[in-house]
C-alpha atoms as a PDB file:
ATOM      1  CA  UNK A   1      18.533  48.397 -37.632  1.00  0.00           C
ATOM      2  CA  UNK A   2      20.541  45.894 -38.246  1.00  0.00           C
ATOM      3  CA  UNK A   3      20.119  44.225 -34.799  1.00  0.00           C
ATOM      4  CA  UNK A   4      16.737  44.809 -34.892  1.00  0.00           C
ATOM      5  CA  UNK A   5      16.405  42.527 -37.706  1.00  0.00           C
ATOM      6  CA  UNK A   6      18.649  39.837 -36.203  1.00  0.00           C
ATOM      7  CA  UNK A   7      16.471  40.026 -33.214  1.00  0.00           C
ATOM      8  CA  UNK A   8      13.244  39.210 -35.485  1.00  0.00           C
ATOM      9  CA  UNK A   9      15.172  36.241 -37.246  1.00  0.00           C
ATOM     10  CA  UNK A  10      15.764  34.946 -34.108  1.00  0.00           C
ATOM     11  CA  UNK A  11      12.425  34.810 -32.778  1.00  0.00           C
ATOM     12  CA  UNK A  12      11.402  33.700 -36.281  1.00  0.00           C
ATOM     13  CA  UNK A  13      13.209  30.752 -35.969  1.00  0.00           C
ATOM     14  CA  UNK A  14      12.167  30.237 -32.162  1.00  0.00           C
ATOM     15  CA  UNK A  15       8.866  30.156 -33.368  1.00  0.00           C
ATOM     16  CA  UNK A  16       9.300  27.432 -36.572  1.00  0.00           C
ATOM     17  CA  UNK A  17      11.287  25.497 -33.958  1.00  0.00           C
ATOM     18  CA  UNK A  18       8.345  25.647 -31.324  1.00  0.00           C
ATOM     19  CA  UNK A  19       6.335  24.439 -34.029  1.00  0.00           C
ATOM     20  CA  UNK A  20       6.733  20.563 -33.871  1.00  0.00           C
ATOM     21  CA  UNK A  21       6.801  20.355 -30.376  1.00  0.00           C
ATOM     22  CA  UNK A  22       3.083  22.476 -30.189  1.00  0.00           C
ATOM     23  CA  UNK A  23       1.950  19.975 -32.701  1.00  0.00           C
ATOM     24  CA  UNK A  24       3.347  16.909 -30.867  1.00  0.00           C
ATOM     25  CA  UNK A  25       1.761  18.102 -27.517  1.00  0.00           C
ATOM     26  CA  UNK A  26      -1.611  19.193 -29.005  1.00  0.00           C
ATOM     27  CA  UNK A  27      -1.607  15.565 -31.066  1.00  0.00           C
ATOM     28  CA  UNK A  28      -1.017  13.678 -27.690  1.00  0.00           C
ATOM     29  CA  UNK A  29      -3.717  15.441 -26.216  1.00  0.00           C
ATOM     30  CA  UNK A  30      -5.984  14.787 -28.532  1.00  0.00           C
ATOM     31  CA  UNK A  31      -5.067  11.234 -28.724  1.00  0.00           C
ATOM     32  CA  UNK A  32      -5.704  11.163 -24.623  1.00  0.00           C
ATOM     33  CA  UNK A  33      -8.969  12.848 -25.230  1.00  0.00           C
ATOM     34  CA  UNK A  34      -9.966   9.917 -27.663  1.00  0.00           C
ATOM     35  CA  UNK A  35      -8.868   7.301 -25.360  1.00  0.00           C
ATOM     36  CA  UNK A  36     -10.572   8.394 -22.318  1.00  0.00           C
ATOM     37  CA  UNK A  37     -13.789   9.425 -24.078  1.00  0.00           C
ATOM     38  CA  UNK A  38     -13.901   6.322 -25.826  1.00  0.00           C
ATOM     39  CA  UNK A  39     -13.059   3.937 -22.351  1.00  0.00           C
ATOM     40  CA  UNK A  40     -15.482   6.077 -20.797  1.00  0.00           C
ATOM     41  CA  UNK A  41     -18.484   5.200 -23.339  1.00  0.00           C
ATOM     42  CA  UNK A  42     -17.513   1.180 -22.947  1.00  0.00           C
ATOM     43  CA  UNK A  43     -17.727   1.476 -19.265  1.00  0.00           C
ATOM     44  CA  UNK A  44     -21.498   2.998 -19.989  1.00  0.00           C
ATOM     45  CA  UNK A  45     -22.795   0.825 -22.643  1.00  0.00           C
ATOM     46  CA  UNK A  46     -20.849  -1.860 -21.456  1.00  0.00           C
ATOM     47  CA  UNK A  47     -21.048  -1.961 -17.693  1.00  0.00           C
ATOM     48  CA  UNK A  48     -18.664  -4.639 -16.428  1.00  0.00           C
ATOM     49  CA  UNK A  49     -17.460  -5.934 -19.443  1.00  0.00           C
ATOM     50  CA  UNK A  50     -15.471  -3.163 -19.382  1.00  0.00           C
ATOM     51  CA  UNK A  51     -13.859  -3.284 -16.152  1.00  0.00           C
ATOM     52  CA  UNK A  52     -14.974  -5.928 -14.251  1.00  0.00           C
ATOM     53  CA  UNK A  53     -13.546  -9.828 -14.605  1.00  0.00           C
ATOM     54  CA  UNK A  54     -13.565 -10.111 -18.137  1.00  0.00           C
ATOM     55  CA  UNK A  55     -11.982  -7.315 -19.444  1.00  0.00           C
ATOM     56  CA  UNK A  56     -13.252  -5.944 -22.858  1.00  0.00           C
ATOM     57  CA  UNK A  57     -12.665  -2.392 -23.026  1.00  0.00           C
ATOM     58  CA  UNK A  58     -13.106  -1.802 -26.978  1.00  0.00           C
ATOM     59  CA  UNK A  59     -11.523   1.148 -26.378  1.00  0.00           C
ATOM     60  CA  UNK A  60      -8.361  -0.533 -26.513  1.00  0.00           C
ATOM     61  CA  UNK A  61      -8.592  -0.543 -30.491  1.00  0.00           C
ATOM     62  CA  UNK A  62      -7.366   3.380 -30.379  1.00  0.00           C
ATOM     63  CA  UNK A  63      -4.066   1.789 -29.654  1.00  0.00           C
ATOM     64  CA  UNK A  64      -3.384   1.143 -33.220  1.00  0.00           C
ATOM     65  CA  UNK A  65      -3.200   5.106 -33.205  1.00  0.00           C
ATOM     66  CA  UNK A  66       0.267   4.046 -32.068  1.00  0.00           C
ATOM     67  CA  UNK A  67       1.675   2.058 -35.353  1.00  0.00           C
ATOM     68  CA  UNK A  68       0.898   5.822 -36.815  1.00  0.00           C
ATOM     69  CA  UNK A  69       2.847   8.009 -34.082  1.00  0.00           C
ATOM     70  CA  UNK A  70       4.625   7.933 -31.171  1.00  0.00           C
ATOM     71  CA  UNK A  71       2.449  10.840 -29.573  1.00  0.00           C
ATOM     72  CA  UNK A  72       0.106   7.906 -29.021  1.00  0.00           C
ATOM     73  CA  UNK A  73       2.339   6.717 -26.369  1.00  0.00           C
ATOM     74  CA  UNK A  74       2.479   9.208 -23.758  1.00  0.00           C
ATOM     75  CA  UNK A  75      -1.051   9.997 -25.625  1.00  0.00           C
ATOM     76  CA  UNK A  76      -2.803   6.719 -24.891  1.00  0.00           C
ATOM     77  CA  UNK A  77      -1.273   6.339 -21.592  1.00  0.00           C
ATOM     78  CA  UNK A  78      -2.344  10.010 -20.231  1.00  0.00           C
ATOM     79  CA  UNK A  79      -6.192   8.500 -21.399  1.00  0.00           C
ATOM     80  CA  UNK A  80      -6.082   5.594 -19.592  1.00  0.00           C
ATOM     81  CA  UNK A  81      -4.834   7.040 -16.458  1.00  0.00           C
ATOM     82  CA  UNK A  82      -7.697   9.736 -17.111  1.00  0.00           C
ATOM     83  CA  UNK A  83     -10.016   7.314 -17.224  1.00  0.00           C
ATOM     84  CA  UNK A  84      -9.174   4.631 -14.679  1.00  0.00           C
ATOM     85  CA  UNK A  85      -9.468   7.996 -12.194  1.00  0.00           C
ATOM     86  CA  UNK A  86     -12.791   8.797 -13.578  1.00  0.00           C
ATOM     87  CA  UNK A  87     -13.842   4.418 -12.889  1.00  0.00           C
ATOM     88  CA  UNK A  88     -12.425   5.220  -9.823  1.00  0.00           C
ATOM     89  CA  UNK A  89     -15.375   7.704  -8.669  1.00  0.00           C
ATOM     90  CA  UNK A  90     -17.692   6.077 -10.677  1.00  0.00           C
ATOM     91  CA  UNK A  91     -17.315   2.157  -9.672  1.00  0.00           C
ATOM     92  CA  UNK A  92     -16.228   3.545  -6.101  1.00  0.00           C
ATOM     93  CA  UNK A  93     -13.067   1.497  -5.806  1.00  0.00           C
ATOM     94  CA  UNK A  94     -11.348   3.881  -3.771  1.00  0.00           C
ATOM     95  CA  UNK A  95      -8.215   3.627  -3.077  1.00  0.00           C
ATOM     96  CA  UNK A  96      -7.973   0.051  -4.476  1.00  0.00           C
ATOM     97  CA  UNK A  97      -9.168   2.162  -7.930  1.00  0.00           C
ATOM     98  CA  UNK A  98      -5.293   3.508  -7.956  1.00  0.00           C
ATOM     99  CA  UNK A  99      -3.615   0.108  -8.798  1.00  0.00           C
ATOM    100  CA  UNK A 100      -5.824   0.321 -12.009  1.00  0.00           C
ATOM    101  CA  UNK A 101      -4.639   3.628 -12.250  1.00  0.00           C
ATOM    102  CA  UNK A 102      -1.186   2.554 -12.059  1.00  0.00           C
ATOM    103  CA  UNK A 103      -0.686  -0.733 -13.406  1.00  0.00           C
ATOM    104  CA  UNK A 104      -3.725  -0.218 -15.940  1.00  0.00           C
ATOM    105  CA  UNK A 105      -1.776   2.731 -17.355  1.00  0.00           C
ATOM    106  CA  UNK A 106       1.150   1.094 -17.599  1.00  0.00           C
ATOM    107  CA  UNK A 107       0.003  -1.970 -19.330  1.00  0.00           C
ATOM    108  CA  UNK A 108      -1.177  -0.026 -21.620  1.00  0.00           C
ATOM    109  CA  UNK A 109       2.255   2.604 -22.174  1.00  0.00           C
ATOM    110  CA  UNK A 110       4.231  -1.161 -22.811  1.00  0.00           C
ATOM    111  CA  UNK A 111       1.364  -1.984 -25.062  1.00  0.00           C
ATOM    112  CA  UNK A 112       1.818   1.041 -27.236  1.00  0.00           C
ATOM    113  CA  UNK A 113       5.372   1.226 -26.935  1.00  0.00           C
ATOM    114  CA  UNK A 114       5.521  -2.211 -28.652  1.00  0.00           C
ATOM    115  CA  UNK A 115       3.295  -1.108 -31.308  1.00  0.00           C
ATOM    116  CA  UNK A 116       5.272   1.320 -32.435  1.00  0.00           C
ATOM    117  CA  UNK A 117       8.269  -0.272 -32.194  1.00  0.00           C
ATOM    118  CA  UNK A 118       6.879  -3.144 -34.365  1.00  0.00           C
ATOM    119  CA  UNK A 119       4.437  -0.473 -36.703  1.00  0.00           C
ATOM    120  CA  UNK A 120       5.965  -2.391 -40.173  1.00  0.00           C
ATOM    121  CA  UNK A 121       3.968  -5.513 -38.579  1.00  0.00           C
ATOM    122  CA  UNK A 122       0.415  -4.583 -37.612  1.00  0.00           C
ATOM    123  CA  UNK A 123      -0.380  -8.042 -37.011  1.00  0.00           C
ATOM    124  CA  UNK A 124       2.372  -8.323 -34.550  1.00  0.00           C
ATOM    125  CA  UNK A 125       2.257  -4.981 -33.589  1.00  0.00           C
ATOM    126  CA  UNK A 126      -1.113  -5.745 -31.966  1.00  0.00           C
ATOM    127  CA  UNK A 127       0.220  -8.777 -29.833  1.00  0.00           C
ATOM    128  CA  UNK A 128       1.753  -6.141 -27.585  1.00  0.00           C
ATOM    129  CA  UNK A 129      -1.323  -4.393 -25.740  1.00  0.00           C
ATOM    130  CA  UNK A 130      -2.600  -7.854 -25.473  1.00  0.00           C
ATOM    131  CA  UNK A 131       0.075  -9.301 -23.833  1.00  0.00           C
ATOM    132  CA  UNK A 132       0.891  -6.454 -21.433  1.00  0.00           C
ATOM    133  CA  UNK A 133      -2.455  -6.368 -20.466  1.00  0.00           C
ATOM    134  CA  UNK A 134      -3.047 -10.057 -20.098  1.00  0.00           C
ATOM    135  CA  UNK A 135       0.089  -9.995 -17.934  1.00  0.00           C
ATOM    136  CA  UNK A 136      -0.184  -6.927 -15.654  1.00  0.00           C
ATOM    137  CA  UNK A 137      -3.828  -6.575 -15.158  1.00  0.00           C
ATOM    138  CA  UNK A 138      -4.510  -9.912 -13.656  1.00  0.00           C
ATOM    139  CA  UNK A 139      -1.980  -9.174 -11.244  1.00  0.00           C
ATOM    140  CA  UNK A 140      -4.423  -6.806  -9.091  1.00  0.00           C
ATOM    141  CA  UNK A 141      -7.317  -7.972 -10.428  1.00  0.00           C
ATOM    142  CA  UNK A 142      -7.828  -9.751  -7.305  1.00  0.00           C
ATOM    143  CA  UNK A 143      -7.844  -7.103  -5.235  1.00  0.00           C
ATOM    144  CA  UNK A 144      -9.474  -4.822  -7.248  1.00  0.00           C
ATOM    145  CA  UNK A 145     -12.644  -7.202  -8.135  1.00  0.00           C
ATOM    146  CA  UNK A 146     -13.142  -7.667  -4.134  1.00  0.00           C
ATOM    147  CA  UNK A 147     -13.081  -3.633  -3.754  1.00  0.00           C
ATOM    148  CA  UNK A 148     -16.019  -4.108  -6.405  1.00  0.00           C
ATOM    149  CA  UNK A 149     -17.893  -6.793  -4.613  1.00  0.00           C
ATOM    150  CA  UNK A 150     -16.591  -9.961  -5.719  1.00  0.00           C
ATOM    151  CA  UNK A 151     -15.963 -12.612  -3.822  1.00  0.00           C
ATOM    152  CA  UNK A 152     -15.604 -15.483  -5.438  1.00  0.00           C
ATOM    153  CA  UNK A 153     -13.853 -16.003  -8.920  1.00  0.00           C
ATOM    154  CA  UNK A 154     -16.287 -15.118 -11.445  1.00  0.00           C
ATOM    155  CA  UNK A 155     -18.818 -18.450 -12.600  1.00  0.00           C
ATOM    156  CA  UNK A 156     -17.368 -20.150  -9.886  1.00  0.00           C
ATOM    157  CA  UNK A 157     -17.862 -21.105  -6.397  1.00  0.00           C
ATOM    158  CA  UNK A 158     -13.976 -20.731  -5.396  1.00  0.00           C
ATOM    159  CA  UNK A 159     -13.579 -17.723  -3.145  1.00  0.00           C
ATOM    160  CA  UNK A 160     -11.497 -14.884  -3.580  1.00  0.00           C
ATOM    161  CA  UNK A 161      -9.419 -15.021  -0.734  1.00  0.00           C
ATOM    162  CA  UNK A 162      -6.452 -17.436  -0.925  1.00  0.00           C
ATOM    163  CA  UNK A 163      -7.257 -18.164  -4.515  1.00  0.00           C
ATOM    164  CA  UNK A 164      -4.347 -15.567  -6.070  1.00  0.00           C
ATOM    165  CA  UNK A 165      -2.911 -18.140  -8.303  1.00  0.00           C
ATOM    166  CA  UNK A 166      -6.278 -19.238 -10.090  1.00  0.00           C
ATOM    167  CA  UNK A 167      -7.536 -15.836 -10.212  1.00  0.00           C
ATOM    168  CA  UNK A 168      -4.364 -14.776 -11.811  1.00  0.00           C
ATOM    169  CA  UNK A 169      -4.421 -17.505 -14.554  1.00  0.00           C
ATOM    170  CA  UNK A 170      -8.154 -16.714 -14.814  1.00  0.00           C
ATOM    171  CA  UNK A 171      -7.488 -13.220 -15.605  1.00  0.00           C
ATOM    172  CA  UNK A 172      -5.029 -14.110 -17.945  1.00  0.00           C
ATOM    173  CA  UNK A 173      -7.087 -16.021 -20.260  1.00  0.00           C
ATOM    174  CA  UNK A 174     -10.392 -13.642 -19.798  1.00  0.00           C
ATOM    175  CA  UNK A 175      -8.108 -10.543 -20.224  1.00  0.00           C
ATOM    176  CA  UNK A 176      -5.977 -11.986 -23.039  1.00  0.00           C
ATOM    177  CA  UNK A 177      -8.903 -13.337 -25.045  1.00  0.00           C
ATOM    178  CA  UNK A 178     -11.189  -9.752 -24.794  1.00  0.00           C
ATOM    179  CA  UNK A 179      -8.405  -7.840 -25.745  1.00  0.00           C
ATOM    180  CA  UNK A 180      -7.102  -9.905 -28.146  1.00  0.00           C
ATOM    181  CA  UNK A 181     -11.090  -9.892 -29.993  1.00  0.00           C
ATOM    182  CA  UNK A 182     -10.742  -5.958 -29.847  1.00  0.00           C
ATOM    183  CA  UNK A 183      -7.230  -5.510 -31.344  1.00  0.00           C
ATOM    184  CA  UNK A 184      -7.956  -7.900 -34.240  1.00  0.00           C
ATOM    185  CA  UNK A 185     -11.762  -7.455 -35.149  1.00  0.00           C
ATOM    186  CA  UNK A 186     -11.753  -3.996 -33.968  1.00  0.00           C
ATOM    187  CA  UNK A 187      -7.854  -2.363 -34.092  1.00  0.00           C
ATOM    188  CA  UNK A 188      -6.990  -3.919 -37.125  1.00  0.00           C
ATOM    189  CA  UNK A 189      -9.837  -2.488 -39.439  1.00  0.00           C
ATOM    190  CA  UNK A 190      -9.432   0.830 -38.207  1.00  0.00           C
ATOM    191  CA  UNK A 191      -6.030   1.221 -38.420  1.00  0.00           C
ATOM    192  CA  UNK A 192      -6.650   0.092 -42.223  1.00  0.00           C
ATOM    193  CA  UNK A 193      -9.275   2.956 -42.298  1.00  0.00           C
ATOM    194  CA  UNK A 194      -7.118   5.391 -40.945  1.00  0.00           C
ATOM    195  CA  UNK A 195      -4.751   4.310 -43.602  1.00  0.00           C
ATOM    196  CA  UNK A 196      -7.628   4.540 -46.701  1.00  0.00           C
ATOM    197  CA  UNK A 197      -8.583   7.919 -45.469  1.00  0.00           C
ATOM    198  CA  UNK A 198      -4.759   9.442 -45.737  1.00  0.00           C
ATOM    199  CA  UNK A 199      -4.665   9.768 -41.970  1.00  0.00           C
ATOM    200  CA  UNK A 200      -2.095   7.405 -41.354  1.00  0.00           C
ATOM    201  CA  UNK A 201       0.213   9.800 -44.219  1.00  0.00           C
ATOM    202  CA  UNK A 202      -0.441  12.818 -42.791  1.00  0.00           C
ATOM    203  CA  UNK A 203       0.912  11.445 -39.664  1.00  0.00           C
ATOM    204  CA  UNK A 204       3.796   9.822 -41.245  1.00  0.00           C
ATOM    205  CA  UNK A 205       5.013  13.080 -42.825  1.00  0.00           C
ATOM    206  CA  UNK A 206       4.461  15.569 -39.483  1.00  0.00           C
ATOM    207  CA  UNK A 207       6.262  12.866 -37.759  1.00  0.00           C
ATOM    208  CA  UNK A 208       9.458  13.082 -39.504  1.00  0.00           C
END
């Protein structure tokens, strides 16, 4: 009898320990989910503004979910990667597709892994997807934007091939300035809703 009940504590307490980590799984999922579905409806009301040479994926404002948790990172990440692959079919980049995939994603992991290291400064917080995008994605924007049909760097003459350097700083600014516009006029204000509606506590608290 006795070991019966020692048996049921045990598995009691597996259970209450299992707990968190469901909750911290099924909250990066659901963070994912937002992030794709929400990249997915910019790349259909959008078009190219989304993914094409000037990047402005409004998407990208979900990343304040990461001042709130740090399921957003592997959460936010998982949805970009989920959605670059869905671009992928849908743009019909291919195989160039995968360095968006890959470097896309991980611009956007350092991103939220700077926001949450610097969640007691929002406005700061905010600098970091803009930066890690501004820097990675121009890197294989290049290639990427002549897998889409580009030849020549967008609004000007100057052809793609040969022109790595200007494209680069090109991307830089374009990148840097649309998501800079959608982490302050969009990220900021909904991170302060989040925090009017008691979201941002509720998060606080399960997080600890």
């Amino acid at each position: 009898m006795e070991q019966k009940a020692t048996t049921a504590s045990s598995a009691t307490r597996a259970m209450r320990n299992a707990t968190p980590k469901s909750l911290s799984v099924a909250r990066t999922g659901m963070i994912a989910a937002v992030y794709a579905a929400a990249t997915l409806v910019a790349l259909l009301a959008l078009q190219g503004l989304a993914w094409g040479p000037v990047q402005f994926r409004i998407s990208e404002a979900v990343c304040v979910l990461a001042l709130l948790t740090p399921q957003a990172i592997p959460g936010l990440t998982i949805g970009c990667a989920l959605a670059n692959l869905i671009a992928l079919v849908v743009n019909g980049t291919g195989a160039l597709g995968m360095l968006d995939v890959v470097f896309g994603s991980l611009a956007t992991c350092l991103g939220a892994l700077w926001c949450w290291k610097m969640r007691e400064r929002p406005k700061v917080a905010v600098l970091g997807p803009v930066i890690a995008n501004a820097l990675i994605v121009p890197a294989y924007l290049p290639l990427l934007l002549q897998g889409m049909g580009f030849y020549t760097i967008p609004f000007t003459s100057i052809a793609l091939d040969g022109a790595y350097l200007p494209m680069y700083l090109f991307g830089l600014v374009a990148t840097g300035i649309g998501e800079a516009l959608v982490m302050y006029v969009l990220g900021l204000p909904l991170l302060a809703a989040l925090k009017r509606s008691g979201v941002a506590k509720r998060l606080a608290v399960q997080c600890k």
